[in-house]
C-alpha atoms as a PDB file:
ATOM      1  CA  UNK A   1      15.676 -20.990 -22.687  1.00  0.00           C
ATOM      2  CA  UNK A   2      12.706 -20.767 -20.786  1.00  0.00           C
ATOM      3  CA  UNK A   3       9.136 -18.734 -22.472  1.00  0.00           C
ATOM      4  CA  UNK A   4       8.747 -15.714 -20.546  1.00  0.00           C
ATOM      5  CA  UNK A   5       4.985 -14.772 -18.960  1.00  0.00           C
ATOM      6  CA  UNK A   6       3.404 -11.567 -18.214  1.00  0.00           C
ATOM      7  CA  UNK A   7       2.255 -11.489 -14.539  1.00  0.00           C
ATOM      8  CA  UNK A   8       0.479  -8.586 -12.426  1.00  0.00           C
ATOM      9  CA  UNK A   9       1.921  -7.911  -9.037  1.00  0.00           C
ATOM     10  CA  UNK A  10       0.247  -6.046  -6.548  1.00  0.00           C
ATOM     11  CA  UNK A  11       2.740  -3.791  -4.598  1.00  0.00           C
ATOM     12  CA  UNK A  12       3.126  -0.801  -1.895  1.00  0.00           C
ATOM     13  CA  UNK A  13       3.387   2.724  -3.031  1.00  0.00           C
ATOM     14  CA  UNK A  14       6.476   3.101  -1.188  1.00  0.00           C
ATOM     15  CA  UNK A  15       7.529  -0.411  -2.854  1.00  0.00           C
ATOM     16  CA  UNK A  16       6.486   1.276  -6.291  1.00  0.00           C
ATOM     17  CA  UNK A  17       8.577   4.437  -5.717  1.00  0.00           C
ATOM     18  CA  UNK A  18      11.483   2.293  -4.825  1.00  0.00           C
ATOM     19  CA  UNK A  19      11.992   0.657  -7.805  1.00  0.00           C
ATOM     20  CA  UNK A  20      10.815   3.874  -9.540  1.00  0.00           C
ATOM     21  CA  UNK A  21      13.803   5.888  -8.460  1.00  0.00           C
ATOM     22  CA  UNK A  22      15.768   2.581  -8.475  1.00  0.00           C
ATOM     23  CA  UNK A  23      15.160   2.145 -12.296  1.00  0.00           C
ATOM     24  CA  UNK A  24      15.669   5.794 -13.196  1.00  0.00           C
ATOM     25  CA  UNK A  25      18.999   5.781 -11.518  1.00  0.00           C
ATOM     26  CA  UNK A  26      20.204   2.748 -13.094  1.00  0.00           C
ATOM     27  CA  UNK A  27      18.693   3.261 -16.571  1.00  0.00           C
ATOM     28  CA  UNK A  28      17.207  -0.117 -15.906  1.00  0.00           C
ATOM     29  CA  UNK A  29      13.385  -1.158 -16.433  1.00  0.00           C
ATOM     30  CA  UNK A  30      11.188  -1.539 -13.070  1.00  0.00           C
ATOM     31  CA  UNK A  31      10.264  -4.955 -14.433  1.00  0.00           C
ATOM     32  CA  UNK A  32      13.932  -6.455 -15.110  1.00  0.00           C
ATOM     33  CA  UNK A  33      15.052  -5.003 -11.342  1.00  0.00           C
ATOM     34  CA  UNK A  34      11.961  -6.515 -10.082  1.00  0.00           C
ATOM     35  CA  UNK A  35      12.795 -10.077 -12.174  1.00  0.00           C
ATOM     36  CA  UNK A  36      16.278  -9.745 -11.197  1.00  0.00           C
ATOM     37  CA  UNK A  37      15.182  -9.319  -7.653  1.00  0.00           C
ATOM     38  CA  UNK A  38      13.002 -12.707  -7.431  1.00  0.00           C
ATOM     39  CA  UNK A  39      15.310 -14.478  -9.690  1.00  0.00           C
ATOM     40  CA  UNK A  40      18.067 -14.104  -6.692  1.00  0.00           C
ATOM     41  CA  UNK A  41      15.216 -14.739  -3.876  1.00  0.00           C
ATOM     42  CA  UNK A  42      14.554 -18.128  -6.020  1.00  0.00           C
ATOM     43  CA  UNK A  43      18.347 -18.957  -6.256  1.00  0.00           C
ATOM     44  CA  UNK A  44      18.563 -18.714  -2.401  1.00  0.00           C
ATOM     45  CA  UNK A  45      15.135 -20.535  -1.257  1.00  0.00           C
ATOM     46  CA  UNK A  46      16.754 -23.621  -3.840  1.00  0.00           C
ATOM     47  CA  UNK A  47      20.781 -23.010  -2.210  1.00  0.00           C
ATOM     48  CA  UNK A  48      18.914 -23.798   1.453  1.00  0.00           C
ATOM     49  CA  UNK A  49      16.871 -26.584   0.170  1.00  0.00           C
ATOM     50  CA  UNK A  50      20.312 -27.888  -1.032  1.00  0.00           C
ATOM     51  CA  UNK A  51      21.670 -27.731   2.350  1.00  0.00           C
END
């Protein structure tokens, strides 16, 4: 399994509130939608590199 890293990410407000609401409605933490988020935008840059 890979180490985990902290990173800072500079974001909208209206990005911010997003996830904000997003996370309270799901009962999910901002930072594991947001690493769930750019885990799926990394699995689709590979698939078209693949292609």
């Amino acid at each position: 399994m890979s180490k985990s890293v902290r990173v800072n990410v500079t974001m909208t407000s209206e990005m911010h509130q997003w996830y904000k609401q997003q996370a309270e409605r799901s009962g999910i933490s901002m930072s594991a939608l947001m690493t769930y988020a750019l885990y799926k935008n990394m699995e689709q840059e590979d698939s078209k590199k693949e292609k």
